[in-house]
N, C-alpha and C. Protein backbone atom coordinates (compact mmCIF):
# COMPACT_ATOMS: atom_id res chain seq x y z
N UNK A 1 -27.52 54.67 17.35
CA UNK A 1 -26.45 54.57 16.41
C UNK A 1 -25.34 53.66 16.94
N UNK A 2 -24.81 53.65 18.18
CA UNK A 2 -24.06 52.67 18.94
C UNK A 2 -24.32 51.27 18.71
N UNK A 3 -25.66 51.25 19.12
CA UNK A 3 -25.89 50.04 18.72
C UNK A 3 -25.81 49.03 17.67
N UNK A 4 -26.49 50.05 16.34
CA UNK A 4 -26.28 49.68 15.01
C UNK A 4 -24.53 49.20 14.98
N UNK A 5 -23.48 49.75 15.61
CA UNK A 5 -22.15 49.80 15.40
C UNK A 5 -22.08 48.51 15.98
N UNK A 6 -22.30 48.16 17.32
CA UNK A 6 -21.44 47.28 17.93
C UNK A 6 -22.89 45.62 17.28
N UNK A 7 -23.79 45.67 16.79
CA UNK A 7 -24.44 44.70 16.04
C UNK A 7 -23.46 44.55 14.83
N UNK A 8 -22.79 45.74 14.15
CA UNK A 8 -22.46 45.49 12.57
C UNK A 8 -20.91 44.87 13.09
N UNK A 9 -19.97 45.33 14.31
CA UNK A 9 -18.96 44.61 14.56
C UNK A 9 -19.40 43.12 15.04
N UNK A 10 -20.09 42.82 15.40
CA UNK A 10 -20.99 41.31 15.99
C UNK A 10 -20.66 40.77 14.79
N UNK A 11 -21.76 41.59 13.74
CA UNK A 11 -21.51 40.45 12.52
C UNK A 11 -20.51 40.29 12.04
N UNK A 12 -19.88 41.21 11.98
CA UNK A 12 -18.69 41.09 10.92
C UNK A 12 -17.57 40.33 12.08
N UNK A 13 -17.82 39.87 13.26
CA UNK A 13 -16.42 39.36 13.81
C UNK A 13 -17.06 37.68 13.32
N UNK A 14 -18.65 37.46 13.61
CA UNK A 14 -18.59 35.72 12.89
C UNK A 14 -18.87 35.90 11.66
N UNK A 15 -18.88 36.75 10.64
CA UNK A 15 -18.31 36.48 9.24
C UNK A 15 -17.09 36.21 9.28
N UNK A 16 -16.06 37.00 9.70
CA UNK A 16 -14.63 36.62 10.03
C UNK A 16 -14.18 35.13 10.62
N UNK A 17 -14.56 34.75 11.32
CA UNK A 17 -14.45 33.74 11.96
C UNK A 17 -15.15 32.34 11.33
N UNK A 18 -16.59 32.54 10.81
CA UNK A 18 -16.85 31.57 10.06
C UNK A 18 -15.40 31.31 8.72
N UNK A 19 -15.30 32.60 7.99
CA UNK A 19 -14.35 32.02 6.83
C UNK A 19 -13.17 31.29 7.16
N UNK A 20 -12.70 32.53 8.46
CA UNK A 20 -11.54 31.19 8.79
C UNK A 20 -11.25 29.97 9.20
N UNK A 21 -12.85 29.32 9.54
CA UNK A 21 -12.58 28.05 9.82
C UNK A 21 -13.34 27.28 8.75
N UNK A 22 -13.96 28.17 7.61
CA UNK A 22 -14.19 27.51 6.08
C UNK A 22 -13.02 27.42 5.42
N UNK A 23 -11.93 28.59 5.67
CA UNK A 23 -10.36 28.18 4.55
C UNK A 23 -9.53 26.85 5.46
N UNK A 24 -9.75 26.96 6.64
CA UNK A 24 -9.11 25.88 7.87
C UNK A 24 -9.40 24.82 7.05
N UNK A 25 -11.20 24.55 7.09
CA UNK A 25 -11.30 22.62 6.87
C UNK A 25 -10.84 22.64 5.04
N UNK A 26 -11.03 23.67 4.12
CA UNK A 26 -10.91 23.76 2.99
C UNK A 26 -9.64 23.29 3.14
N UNK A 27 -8.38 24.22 3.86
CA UNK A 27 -6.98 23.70 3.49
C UNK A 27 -6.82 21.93 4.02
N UNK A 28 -7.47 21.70 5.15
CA UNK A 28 -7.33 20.36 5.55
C UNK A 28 -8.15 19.18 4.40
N UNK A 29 -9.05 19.38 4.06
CA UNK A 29 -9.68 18.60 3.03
C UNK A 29 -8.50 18.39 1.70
N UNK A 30 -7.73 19.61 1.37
CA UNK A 30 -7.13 19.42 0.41
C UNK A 30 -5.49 18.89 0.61
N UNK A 31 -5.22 18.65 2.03
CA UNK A 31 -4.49 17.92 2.34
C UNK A 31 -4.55 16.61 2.40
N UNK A 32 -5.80 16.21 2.86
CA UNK A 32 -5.96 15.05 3.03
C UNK A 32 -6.46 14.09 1.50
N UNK A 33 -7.04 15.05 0.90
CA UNK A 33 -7.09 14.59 -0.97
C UNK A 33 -5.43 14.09 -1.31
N UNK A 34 -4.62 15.17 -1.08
CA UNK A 34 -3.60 15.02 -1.95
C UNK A 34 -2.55 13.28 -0.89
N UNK A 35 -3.24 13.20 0.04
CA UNK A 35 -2.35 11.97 0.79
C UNK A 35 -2.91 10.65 0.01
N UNK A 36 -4.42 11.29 -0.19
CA UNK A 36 -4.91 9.85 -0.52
C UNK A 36 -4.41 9.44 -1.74
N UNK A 37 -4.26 10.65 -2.53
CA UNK A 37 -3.87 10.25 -3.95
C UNK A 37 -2.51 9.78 -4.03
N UNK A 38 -1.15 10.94 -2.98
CA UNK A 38 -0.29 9.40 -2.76
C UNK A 38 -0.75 8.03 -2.41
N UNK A 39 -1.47 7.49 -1.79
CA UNK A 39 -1.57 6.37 -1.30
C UNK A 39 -1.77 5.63 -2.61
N UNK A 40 -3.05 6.31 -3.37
CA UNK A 40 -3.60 5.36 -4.38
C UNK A 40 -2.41 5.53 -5.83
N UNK A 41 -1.60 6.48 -5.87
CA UNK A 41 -0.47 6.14 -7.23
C UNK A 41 0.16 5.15 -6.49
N UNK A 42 0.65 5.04 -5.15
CA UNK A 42 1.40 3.69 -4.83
C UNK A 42 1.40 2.65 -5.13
N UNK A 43 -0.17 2.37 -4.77
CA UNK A 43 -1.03 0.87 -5.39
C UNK A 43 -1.29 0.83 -6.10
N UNK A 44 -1.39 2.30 -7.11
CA UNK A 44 -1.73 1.77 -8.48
C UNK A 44 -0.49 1.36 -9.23
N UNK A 45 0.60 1.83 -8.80
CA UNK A 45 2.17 1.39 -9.15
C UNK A 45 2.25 0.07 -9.46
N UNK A 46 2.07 -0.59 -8.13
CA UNK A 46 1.81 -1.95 -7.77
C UNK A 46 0.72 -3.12 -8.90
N UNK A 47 -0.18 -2.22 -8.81
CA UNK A 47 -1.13 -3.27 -9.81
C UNK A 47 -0.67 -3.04 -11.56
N UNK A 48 -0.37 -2.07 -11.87
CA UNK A 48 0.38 -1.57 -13.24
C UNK A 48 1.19 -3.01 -13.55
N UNK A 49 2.60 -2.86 -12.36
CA UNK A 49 3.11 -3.74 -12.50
C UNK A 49 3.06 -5.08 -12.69
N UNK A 50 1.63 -5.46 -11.77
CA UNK A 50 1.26 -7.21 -11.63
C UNK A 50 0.57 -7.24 -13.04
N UNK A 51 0.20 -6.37 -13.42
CA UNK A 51 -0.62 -6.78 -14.82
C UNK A 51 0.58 -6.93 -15.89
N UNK A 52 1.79 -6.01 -15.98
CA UNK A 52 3.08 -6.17 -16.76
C UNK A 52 3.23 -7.39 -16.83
N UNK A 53 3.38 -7.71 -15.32
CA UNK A 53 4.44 -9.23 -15.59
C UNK A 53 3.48 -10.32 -16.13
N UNK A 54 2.15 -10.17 -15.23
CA UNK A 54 1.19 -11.07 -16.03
C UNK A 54 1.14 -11.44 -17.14
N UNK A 55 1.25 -10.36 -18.05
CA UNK A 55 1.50 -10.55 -19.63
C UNK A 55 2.52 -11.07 -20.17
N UNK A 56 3.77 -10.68 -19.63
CA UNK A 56 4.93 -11.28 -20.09
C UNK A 56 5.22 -12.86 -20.41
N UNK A 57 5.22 -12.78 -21.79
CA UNK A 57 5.43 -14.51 -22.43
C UNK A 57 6.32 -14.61 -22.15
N UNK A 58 8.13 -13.99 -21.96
CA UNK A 58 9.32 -14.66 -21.65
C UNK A 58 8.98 -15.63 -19.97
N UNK A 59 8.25 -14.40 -19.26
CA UNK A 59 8.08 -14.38 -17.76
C UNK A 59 7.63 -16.23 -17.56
N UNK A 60 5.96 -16.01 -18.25
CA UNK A 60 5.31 -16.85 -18.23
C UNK A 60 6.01 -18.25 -18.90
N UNK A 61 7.01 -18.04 -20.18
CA UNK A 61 7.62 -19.29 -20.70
C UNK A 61 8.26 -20.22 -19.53
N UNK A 62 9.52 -19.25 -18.79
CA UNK A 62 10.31 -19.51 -17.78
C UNK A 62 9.40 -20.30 -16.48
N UNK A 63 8.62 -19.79 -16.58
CA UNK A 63 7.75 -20.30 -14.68
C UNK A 63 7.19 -21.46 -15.79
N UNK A 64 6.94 -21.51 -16.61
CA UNK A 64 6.37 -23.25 -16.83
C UNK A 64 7.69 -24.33 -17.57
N UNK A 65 8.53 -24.21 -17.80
CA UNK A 65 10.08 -24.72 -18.38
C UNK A 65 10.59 -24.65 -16.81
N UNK A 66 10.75 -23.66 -16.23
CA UNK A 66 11.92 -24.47 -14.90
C UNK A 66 11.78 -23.46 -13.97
N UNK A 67 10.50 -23.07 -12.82
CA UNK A 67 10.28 -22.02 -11.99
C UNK A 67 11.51 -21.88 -11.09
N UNK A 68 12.41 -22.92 -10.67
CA UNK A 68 13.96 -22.66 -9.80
C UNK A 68 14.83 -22.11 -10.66
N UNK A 69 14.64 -21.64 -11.55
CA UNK A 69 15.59 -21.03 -12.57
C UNK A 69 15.55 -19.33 -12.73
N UNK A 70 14.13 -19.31 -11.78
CA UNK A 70 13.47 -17.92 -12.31
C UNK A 70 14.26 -16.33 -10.94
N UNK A 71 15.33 -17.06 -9.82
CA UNK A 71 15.49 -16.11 -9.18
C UNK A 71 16.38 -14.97 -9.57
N UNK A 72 17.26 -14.93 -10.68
CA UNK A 72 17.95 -13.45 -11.40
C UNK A 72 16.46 -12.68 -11.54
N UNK A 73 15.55 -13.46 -12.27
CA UNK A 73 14.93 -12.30 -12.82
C UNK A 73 14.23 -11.81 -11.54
N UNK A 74 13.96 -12.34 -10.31
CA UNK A 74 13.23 -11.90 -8.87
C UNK A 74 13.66 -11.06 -8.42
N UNK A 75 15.52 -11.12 -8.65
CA UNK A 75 16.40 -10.28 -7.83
C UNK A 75 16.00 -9.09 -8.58
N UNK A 76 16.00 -9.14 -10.16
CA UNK A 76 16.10 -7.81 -11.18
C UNK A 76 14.73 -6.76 -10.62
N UNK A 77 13.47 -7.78 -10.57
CA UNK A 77 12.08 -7.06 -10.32
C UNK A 77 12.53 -6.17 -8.86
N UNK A 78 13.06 -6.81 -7.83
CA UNK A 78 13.27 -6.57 -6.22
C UNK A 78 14.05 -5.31 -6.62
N UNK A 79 14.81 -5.28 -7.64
CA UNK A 79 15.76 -4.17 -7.51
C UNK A 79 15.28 -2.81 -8.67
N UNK A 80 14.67 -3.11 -9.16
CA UNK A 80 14.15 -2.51 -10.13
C UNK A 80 12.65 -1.44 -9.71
N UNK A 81 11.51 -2.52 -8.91
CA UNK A 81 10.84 -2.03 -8.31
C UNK A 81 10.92 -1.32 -7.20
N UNK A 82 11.92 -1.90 -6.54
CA UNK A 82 12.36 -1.35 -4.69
C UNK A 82 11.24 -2.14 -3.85
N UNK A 83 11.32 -3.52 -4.54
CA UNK A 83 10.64 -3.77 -3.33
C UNK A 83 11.47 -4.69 -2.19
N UNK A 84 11.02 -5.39 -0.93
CA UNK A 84 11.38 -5.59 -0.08
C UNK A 84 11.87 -6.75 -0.44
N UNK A 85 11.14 -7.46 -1.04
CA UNK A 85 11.79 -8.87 -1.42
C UNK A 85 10.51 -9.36 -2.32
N UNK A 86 10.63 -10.01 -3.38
CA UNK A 86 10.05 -10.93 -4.18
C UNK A 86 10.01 -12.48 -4.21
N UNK A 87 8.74 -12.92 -4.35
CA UNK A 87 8.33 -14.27 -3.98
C UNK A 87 8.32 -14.94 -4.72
N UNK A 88 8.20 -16.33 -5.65
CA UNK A 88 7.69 -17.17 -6.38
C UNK A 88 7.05 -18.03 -5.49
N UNK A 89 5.69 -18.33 -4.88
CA UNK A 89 5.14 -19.38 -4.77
C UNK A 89 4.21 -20.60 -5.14
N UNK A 90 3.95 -21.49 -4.53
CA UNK A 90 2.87 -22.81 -5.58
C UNK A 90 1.19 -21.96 -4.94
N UNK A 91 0.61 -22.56 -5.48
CA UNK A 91 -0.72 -21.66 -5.05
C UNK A 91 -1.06 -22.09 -3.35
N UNK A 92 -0.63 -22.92 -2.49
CA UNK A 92 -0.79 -22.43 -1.18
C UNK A 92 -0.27 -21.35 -0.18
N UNK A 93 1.02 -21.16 -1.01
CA UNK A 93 1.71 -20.14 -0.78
C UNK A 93 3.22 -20.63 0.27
N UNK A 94 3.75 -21.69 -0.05
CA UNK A 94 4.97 -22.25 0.08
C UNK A 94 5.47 -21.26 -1.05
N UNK A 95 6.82 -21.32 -0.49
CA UNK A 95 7.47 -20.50 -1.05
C UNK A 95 8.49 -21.30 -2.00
N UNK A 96 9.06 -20.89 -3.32
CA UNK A 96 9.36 -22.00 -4.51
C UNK A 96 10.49 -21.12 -4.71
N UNK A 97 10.46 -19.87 -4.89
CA UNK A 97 12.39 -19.47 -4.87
C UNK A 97 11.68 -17.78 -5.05
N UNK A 98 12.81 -17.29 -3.76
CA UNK A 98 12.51 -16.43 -3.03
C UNK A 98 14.11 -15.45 -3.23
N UNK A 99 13.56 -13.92 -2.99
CA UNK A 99 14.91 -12.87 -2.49
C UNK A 99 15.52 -12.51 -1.20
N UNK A 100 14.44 -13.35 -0.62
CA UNK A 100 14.31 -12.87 1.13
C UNK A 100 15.01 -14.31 1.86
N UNK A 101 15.63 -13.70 2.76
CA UNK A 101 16.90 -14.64 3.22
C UNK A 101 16.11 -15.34 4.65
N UNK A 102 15.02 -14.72 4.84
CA UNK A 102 13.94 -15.37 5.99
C UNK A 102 13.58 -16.22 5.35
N UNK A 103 12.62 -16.10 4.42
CA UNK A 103 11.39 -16.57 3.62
C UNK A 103 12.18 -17.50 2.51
N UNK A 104 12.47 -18.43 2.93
CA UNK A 104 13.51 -18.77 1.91
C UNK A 104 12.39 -20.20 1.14
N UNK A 105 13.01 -21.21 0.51
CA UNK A 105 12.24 -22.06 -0.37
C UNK A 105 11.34 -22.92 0.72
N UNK A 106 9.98 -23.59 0.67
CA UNK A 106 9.65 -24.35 1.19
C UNK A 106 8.61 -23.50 2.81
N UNK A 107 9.05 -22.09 3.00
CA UNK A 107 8.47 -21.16 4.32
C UNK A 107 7.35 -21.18 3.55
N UNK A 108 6.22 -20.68 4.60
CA UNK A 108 4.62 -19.81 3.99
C UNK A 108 5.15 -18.76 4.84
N UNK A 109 4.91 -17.46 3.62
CA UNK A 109 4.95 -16.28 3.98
C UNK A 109 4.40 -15.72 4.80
N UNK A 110 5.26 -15.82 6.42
CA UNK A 110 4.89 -14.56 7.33
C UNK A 110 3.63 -15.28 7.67
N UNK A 111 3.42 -16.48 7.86
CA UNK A 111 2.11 -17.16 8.35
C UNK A 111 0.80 -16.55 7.43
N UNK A 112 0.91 -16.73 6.36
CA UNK A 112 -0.48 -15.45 5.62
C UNK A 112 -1.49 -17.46 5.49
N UNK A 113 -2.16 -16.92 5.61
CA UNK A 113 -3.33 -17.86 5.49
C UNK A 113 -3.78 -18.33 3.91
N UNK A 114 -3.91 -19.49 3.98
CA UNK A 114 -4.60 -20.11 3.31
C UNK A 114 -5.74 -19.21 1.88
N UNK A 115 -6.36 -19.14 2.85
CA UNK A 115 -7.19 -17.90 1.72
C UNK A 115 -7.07 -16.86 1.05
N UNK A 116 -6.12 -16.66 1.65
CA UNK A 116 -5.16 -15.23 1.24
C UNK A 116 -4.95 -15.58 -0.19
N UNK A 117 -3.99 -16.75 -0.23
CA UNK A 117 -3.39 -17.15 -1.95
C UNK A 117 -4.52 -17.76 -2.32
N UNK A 118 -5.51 -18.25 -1.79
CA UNK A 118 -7.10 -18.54 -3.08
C UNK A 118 -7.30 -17.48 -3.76
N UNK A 119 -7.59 -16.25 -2.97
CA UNK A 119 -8.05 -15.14 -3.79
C UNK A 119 -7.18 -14.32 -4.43
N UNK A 120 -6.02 -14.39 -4.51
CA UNK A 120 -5.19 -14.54 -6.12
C UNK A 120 -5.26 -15.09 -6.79
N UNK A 121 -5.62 -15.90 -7.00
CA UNK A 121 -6.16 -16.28 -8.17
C UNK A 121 -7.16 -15.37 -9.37
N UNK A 122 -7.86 -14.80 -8.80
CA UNK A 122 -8.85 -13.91 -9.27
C UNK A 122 -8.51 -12.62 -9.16
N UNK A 123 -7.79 -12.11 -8.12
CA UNK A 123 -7.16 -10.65 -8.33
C UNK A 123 -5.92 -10.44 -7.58
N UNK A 124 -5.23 -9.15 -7.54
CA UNK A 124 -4.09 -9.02 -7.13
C UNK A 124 -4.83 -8.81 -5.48
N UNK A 125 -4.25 -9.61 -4.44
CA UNK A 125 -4.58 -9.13 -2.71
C UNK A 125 -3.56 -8.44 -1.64
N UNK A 126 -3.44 -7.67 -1.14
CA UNK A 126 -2.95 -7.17 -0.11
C UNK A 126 -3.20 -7.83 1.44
N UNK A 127 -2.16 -8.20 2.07
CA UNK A 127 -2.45 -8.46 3.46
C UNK A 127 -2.80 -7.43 4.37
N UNK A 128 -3.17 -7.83 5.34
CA UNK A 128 -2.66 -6.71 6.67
C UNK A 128 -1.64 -6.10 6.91
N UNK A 129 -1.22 -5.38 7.05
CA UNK A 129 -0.34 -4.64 7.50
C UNK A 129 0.42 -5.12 8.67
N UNK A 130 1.77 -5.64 8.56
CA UNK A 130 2.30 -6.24 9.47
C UNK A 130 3.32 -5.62 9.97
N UNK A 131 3.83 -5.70 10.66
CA UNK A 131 4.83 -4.80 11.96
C UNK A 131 6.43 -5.56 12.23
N UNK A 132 7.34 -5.24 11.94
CA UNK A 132 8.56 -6.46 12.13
C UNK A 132 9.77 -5.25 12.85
N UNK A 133 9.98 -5.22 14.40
CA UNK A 133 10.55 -3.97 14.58
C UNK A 133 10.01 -2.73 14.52
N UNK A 134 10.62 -1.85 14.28
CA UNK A 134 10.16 -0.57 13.78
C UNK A 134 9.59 -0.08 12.54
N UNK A 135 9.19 -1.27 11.69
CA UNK A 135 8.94 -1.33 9.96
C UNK A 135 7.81 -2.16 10.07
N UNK A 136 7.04 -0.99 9.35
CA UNK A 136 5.27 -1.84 8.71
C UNK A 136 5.70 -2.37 7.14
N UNK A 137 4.97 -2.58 6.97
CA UNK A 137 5.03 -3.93 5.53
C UNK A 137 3.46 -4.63 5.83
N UNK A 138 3.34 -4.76 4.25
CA UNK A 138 2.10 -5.62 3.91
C UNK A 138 2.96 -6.50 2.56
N UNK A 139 1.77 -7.72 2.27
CA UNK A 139 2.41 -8.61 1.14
C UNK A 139 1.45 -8.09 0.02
N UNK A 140 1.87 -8.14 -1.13
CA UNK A 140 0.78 -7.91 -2.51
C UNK A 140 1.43 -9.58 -3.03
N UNK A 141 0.07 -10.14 -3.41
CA UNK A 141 0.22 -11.17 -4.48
C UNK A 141 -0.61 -11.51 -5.63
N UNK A 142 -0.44 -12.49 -6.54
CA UNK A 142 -1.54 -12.05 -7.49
C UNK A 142 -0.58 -13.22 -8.09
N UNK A 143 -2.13 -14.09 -9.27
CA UNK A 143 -1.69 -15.32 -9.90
C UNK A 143 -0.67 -14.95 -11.09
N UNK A 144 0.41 -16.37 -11.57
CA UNK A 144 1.06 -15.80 -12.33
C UNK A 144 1.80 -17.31 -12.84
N UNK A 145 0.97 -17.63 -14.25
CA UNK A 145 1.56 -18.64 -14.86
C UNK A 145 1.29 -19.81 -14.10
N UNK A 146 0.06 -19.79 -12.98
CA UNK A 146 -0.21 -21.37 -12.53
C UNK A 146 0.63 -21.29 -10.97
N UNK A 147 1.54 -20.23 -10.48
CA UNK A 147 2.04 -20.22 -9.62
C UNK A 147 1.29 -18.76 -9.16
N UNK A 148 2.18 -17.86 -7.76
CA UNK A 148 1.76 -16.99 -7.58
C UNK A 148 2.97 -15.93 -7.05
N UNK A 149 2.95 -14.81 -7.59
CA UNK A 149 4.16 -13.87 -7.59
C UNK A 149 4.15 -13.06 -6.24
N UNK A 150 4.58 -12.55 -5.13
CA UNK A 150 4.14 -11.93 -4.16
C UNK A 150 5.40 -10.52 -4.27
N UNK A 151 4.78 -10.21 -3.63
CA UNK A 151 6.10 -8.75 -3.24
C UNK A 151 5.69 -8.70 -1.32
N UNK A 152 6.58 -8.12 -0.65
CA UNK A 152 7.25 -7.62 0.36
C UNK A 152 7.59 -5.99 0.50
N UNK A 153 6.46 -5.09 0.43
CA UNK A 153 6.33 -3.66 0.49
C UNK A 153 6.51 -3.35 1.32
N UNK A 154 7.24 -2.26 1.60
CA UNK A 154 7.67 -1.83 2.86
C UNK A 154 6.93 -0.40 2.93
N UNK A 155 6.33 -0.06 3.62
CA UNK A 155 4.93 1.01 4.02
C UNK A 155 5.60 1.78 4.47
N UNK A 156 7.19 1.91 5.06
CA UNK A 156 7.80 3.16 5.93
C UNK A 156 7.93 3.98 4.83
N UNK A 157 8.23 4.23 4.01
CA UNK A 157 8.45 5.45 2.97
C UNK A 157 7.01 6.32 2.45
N UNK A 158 5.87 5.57 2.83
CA UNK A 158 4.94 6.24 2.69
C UNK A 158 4.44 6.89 4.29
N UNK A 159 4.40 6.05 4.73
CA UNK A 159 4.08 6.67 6.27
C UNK A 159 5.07 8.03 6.67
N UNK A 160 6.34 7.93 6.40
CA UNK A 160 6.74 9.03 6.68
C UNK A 160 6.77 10.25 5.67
N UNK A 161 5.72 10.05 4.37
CA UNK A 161 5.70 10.77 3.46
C UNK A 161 4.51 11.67 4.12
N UNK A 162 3.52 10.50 4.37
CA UNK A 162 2.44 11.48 5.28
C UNK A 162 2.70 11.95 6.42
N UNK A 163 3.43 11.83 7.05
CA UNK A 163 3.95 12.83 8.65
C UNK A 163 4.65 13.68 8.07
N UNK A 164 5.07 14.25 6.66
CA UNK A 164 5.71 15.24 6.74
C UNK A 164 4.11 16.11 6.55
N UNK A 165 3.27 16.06 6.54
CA UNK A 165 1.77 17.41 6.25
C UNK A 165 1.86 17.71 7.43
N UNK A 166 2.07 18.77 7.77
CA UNK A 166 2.19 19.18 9.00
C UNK A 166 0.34 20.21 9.29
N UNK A 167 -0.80 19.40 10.00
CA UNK A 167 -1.80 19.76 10.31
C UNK A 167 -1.77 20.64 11.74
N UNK A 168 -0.78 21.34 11.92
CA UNK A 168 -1.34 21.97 12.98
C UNK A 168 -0.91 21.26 14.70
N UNK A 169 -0.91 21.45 15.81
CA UNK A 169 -0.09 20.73 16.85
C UNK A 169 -1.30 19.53 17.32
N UNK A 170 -2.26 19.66 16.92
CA UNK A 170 -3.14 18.20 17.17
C UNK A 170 -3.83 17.58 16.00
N UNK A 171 -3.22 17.94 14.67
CA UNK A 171 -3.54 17.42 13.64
C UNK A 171 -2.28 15.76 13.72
N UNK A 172 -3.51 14.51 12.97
CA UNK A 172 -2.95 13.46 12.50
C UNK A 172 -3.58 12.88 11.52
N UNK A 173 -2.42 12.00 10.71
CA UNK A 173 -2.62 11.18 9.73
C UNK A 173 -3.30 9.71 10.25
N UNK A 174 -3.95 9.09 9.75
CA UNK A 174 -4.28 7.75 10.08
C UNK A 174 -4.56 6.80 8.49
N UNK A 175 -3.92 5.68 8.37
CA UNK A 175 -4.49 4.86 7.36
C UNK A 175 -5.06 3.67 7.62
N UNK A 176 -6.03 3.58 7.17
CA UNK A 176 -6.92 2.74 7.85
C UNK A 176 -7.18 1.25 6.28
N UNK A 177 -7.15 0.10 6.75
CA UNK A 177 -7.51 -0.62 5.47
C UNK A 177 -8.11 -2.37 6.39
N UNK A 178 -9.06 -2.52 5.67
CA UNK A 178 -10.30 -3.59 5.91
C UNK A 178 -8.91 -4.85 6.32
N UNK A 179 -9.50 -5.46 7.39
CA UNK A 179 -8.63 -6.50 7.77
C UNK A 179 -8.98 -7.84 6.77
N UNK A 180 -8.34 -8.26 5.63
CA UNK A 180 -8.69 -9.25 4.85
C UNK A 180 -9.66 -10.61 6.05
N UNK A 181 -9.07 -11.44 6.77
CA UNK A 181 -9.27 -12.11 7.88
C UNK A 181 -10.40 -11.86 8.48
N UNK A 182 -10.61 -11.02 9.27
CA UNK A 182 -11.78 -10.58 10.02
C UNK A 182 -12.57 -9.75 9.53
N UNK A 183 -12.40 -8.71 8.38
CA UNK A 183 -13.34 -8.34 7.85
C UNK A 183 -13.67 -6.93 8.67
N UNK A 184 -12.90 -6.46 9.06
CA UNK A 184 -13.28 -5.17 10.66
C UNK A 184 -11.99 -4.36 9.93
């Protein structure tokens, strides 16, 4: 009869123990769902928007009548969206009138390559993730009226959105995204 006892506590301590580390990865899985889905309303924010302006006939009238004319409305998008700074460039990606007091008329953005602004043409692209100080940032660009529109996102408001999930004392966040360039 002892025996039967200390077999039925056996089982029942890894039934116990299995569930709690089935509700463990359960609660972690559903943490890590709900980051991704911040991540992806972010960018989908982002592409919402590039398709807006895309459409816009005032937008599009203005960039073919007099594109140096077009920085109120850059400042309005920069301030409206929150983004870091807004671009107008020619399709190599010289910069044609800008919000950013670096990146000013005539710079290529942040050294972005060549290929980078080819393939805007065809869809909206994201750079790498770049580092300036203590602040990550990537560029979004995407064609617009024969020129090409970029933004200047600043990634700290999401990064520290995900360090607030608090996983536990050796739990971490990581975001990981395909290096346009190298392809790794």
């Amino acid at each position: 009869m002892a025996l039967v006892a200390v077999a039925f506590a056996v089982f029942t301590y890894q039934v116990n123990v299995e569930a709690k580390r089935d509700r463990f990865n359960a609660s972690i899985t559903t943490m890590a769902d709900h980051q991704a889905a911040m991540l992806t309303y972010f960018f989908d924010h982002i592409t919402t928007t590039v398709k807006f302006l895309q459409s816009s006939e005032p937008l599009k009238a203005q960039l073919a009548t007099s594109p140096d004319s077009i920085a109120r409305e850059l400042k309005s998008l920069q301030e409206i969206y929150s983004f870091s700074a807004v671009y107008l460039t020619d399709k190599n990606g010289a910069v044609i009138v800008s919000t950013d007091t670096v990146n000013t008329k005539g710079h290529i953005l942040a050294s972005l390559d060549k290929a980078f602004f080819d393939r805007t043409s065809s869809s909206l692209q994201y750079s790498a993730v770049l580092k300036s100080g203590e602040n990550y940032f990537t560029f979004g660009a995407a064609a617009l009226g024969g020129k090409i529109i970029a933004f200047k996102l600043s990634l700290d408001p999401i990064y520290k959105k995900l360090n607030e999930v608090s996983l536990g004392s050796t739990g971490e966040s990581y975001i990981g995204q395909v290096d346009p360039v190298s392809q790794k």
